[in-house]
N, C-alpha and C. Protein backbone atom coordinates (compact mmCIF):
# COMPACT_ATOMS: atom_id res chain seq x y z
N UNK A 1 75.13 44.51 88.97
CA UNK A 1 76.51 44.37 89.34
C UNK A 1 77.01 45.68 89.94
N UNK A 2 77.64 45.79 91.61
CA UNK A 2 77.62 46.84 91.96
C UNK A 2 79.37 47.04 91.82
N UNK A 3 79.76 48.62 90.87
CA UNK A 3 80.91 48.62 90.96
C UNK A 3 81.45 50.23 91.91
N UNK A 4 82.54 50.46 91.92
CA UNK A 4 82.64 51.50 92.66
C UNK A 4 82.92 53.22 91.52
N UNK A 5 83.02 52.49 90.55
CA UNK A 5 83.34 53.64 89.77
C UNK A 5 82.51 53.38 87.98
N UNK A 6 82.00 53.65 87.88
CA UNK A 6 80.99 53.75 86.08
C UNK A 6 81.46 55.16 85.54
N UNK A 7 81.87 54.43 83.97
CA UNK A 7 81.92 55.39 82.87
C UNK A 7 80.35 56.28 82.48
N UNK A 8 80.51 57.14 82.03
CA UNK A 8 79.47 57.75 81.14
C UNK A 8 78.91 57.20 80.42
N UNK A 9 79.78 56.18 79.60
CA UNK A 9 78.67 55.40 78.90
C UNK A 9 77.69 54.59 79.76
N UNK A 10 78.52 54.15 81.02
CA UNK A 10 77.61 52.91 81.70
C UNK A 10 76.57 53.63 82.33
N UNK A 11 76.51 54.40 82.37
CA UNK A 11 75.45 55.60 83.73
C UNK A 11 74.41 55.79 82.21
N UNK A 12 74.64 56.27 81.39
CA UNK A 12 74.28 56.29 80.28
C UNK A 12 73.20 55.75 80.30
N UNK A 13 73.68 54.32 80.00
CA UNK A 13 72.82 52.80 79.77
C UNK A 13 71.98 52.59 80.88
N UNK A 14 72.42 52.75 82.41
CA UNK A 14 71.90 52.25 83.13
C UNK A 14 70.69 53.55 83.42
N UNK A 15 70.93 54.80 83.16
CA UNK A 15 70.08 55.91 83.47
C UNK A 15 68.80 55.93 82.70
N UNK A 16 69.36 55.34 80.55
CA UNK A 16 68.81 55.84 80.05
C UNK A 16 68.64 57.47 79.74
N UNK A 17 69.68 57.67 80.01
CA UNK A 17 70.35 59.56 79.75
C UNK A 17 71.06 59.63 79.02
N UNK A 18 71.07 60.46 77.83
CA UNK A 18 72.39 60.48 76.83
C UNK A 18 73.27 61.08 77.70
N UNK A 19 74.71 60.85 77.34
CA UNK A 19 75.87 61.69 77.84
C UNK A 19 75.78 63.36 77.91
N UNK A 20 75.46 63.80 76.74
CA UNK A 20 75.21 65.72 76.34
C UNK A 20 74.30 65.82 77.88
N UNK A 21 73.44 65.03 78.07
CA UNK A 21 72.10 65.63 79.16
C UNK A 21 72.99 65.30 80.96
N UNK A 22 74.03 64.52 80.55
CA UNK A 22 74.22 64.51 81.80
C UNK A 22 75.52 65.19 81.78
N UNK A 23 76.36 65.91 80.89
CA UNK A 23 77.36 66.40 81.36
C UNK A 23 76.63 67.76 81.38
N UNK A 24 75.38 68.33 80.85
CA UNK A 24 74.67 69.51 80.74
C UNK A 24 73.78 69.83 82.32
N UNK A 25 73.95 68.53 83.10
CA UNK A 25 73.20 68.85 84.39
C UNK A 25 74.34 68.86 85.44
N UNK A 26 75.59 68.44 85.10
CA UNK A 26 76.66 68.21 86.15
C UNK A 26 76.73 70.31 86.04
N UNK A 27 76.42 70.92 84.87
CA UNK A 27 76.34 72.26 84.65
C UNK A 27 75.86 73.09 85.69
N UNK A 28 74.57 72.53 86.32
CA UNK A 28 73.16 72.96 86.84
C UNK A 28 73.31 72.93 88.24
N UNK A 29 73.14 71.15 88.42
CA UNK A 29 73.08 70.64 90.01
C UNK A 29 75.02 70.84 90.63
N UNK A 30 74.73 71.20 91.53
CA UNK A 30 76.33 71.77 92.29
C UNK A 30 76.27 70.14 93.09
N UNK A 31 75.21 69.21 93.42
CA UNK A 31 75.50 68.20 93.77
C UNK A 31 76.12 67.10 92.80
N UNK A 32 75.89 67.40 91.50
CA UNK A 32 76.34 66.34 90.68
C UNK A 32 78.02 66.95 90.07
N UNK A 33 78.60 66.38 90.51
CA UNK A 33 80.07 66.78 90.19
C UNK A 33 80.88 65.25 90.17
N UNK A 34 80.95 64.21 89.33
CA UNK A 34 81.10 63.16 89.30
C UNK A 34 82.77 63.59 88.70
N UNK A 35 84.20 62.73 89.45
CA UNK A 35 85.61 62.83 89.33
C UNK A 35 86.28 62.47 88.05
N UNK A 36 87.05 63.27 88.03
CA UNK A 36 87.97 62.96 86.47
C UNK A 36 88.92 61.88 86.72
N UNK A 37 89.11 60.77 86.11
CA UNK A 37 90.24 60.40 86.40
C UNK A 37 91.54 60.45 85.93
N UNK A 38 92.61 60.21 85.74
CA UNK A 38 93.87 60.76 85.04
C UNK A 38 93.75 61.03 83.67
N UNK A 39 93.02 60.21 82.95
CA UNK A 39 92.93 60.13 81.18
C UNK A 39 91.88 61.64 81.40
N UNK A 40 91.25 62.05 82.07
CA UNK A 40 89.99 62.86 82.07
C UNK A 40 88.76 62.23 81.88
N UNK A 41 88.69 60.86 82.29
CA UNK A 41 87.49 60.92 81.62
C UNK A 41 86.54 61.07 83.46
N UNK A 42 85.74 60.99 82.85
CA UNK A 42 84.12 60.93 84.24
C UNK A 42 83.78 59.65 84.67
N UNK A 43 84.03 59.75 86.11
CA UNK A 43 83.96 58.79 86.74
C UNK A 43 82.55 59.07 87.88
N UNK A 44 81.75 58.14 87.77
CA UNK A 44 80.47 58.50 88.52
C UNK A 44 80.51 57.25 89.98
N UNK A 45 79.90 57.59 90.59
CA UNK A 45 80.01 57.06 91.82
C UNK A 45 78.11 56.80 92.15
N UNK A 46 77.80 55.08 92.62
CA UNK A 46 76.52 54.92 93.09
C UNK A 46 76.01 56.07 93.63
N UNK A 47 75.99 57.18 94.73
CA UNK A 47 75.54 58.11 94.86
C UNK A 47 75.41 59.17 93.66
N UNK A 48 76.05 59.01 92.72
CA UNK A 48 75.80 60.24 91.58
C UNK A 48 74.76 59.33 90.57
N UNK A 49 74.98 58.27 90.37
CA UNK A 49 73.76 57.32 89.73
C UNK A 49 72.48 57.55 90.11
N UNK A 50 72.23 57.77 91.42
CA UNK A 50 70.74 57.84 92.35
C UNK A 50 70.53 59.08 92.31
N UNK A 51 71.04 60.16 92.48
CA UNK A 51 70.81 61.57 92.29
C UNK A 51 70.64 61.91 90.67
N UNK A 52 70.99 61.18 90.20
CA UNK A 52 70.55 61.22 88.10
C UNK A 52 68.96 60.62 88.23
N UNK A 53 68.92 59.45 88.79
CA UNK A 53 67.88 58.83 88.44
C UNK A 53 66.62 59.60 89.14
N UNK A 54 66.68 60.58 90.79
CA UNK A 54 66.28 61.38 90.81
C UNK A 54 65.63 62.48 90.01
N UNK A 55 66.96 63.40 89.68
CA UNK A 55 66.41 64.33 88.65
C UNK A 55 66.01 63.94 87.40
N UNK A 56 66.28 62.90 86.93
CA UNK A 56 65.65 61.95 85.87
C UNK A 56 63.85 62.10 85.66
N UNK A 57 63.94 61.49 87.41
CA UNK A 57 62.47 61.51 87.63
C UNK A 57 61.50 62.94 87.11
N UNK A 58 62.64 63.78 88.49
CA UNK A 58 61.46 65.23 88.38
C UNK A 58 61.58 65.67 87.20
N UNK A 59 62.58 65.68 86.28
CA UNK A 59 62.49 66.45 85.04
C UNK A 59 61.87 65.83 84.10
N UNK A 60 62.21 64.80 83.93
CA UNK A 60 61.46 63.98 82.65
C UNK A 60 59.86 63.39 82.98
N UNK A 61 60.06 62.42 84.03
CA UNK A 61 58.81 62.16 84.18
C UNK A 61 57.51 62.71 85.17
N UNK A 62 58.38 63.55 86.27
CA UNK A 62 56.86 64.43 86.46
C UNK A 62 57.08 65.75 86.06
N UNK A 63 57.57 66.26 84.75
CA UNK A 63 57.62 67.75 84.20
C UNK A 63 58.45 68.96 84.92
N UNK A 64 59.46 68.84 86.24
CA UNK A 64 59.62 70.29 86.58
C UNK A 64 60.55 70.89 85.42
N UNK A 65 60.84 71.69 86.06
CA UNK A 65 62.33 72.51 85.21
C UNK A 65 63.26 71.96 86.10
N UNK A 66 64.53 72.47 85.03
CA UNK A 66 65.46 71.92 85.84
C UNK A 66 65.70 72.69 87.07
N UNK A 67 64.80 74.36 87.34
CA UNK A 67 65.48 75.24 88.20
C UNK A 67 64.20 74.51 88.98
N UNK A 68 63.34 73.97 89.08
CA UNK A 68 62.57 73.94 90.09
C UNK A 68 63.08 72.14 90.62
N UNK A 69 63.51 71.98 89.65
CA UNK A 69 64.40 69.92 90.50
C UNK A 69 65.41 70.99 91.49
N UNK A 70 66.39 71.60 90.71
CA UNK A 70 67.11 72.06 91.80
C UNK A 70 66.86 72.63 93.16
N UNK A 71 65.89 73.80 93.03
CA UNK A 71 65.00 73.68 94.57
C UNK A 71 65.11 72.57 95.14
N UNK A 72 64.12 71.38 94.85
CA UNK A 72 64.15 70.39 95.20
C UNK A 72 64.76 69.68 95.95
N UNK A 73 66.03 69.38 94.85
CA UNK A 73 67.30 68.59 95.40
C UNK A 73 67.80 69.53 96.38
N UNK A 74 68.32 70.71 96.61
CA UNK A 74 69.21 71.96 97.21
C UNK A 74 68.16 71.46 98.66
N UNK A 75 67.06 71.39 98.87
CA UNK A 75 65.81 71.36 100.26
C UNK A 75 65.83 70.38 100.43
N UNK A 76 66.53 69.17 99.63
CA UNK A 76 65.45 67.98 99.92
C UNK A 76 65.37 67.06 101.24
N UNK A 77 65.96 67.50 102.02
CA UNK A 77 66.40 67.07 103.81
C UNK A 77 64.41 67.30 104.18
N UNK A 78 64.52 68.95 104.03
CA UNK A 78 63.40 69.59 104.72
C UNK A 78 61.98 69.56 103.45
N UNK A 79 61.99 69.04 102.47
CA UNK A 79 60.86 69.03 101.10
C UNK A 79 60.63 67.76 100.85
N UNK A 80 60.87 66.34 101.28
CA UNK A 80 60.59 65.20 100.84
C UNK A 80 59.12 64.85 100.59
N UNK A 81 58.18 65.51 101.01
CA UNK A 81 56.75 65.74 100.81
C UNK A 81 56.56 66.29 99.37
N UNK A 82 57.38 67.62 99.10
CA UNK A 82 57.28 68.00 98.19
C UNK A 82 58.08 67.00 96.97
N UNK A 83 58.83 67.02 96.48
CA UNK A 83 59.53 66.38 95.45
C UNK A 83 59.09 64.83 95.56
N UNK A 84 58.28 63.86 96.33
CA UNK A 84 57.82 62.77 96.22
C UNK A 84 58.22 61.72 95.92
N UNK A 85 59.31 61.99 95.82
CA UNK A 85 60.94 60.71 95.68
C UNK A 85 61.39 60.04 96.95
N UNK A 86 61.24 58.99 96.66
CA UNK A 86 61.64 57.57 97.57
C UNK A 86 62.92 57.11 97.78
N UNK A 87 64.13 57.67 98.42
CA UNK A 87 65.49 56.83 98.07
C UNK A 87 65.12 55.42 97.45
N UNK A 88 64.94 54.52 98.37
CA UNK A 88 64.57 53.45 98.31
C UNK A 88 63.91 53.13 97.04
N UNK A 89 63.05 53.77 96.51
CA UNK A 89 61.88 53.20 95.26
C UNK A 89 63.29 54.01 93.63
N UNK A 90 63.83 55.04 94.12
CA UNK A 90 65.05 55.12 93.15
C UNK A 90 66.36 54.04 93.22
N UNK A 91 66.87 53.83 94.41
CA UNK A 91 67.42 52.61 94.34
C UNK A 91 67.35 51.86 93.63
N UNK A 92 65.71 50.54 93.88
CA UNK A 92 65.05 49.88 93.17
C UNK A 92 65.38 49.77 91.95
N UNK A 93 65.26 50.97 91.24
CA UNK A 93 64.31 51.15 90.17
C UNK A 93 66.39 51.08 89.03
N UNK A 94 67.34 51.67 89.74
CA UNK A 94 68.68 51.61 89.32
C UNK A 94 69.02 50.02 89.30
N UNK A 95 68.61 49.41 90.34
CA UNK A 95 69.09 47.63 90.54
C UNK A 95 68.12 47.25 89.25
N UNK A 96 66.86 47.41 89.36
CA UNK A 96 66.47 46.44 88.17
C UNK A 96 66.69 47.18 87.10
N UNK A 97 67.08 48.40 86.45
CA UNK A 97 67.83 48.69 85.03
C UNK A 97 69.46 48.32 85.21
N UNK A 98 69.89 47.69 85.89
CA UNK A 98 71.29 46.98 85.74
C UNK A 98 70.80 45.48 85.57
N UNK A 99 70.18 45.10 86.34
CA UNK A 99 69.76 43.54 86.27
C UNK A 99 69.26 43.49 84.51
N UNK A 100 68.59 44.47 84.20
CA UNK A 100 67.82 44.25 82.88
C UNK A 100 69.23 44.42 81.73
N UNK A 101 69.74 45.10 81.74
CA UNK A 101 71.38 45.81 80.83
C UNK A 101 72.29 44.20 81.01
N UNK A 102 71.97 43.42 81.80
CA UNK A 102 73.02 42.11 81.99
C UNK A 102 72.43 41.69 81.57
N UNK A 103 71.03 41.34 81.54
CA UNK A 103 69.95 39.97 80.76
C UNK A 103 70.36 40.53 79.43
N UNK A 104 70.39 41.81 78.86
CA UNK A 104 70.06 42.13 77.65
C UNK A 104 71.23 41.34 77.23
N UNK A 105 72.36 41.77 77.60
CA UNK A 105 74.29 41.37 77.39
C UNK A 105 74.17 40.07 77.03
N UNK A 106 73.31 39.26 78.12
CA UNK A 106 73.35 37.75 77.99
C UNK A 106 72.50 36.88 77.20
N UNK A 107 71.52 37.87 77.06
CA UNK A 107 70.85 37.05 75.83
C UNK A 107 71.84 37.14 74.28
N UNK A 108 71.99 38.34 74.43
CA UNK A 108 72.88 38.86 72.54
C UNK A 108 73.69 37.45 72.88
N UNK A 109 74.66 37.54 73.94
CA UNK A 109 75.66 36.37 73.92
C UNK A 109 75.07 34.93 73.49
N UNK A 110 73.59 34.45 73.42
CA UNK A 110 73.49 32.89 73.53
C UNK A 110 72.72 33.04 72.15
């Protein structure tokens, strides 16, 4: 379900990132700066979802640091060889952990 604005919790769920790890990288990456809205809370935007699930990738599942994702991300116009990330295959990979977070919703419901 594509919306224009997700809570922390929902990025959360859909990332598989606790909240602490992602308000601790909005710290780090100068690209991740997701908007407050009046109450304060964090408002994330599909482009800040795909750039999580990104550094998601390089940090968690192929080991960098976070200072060497940042390289990464900061080059990644001119490094897409290097960092080995697919828009497209991160996309993907965000649609079917939302598709899966609604089956889950809808099974509890029946």
């Amino acid at each position: 379900m594509k919306k224009l604005y997700y809570s922390i919790g929902e990025v959360s769920e859909i990332t598989d990132i606790e909240p602490h790890v992602l308000r601790y990288w909005e710290t780090i990456f100068n690209d991740l700066k997701p908007r407050k809205n009046k109450a304060g809370n964090r408002t994330y935007k599909e482009d800040d979802i795909t750039l999580i699930l990104k550094l998601k990738e390089l940090i968690q599942e192929k080991k960098y640091s976070t200072a060497g994702a940042k390289k990464i991300i900061e080059g990644e116009e001119t490094e897409k060889e290097i960092s080995g990330t697919d828009p497209l295959s991160v996309e993907v990979k965000k649609d079917l952990q939302e598709v899966k977070l609604f089956l889950q919703k809808l099974k509890e419901k029946l």
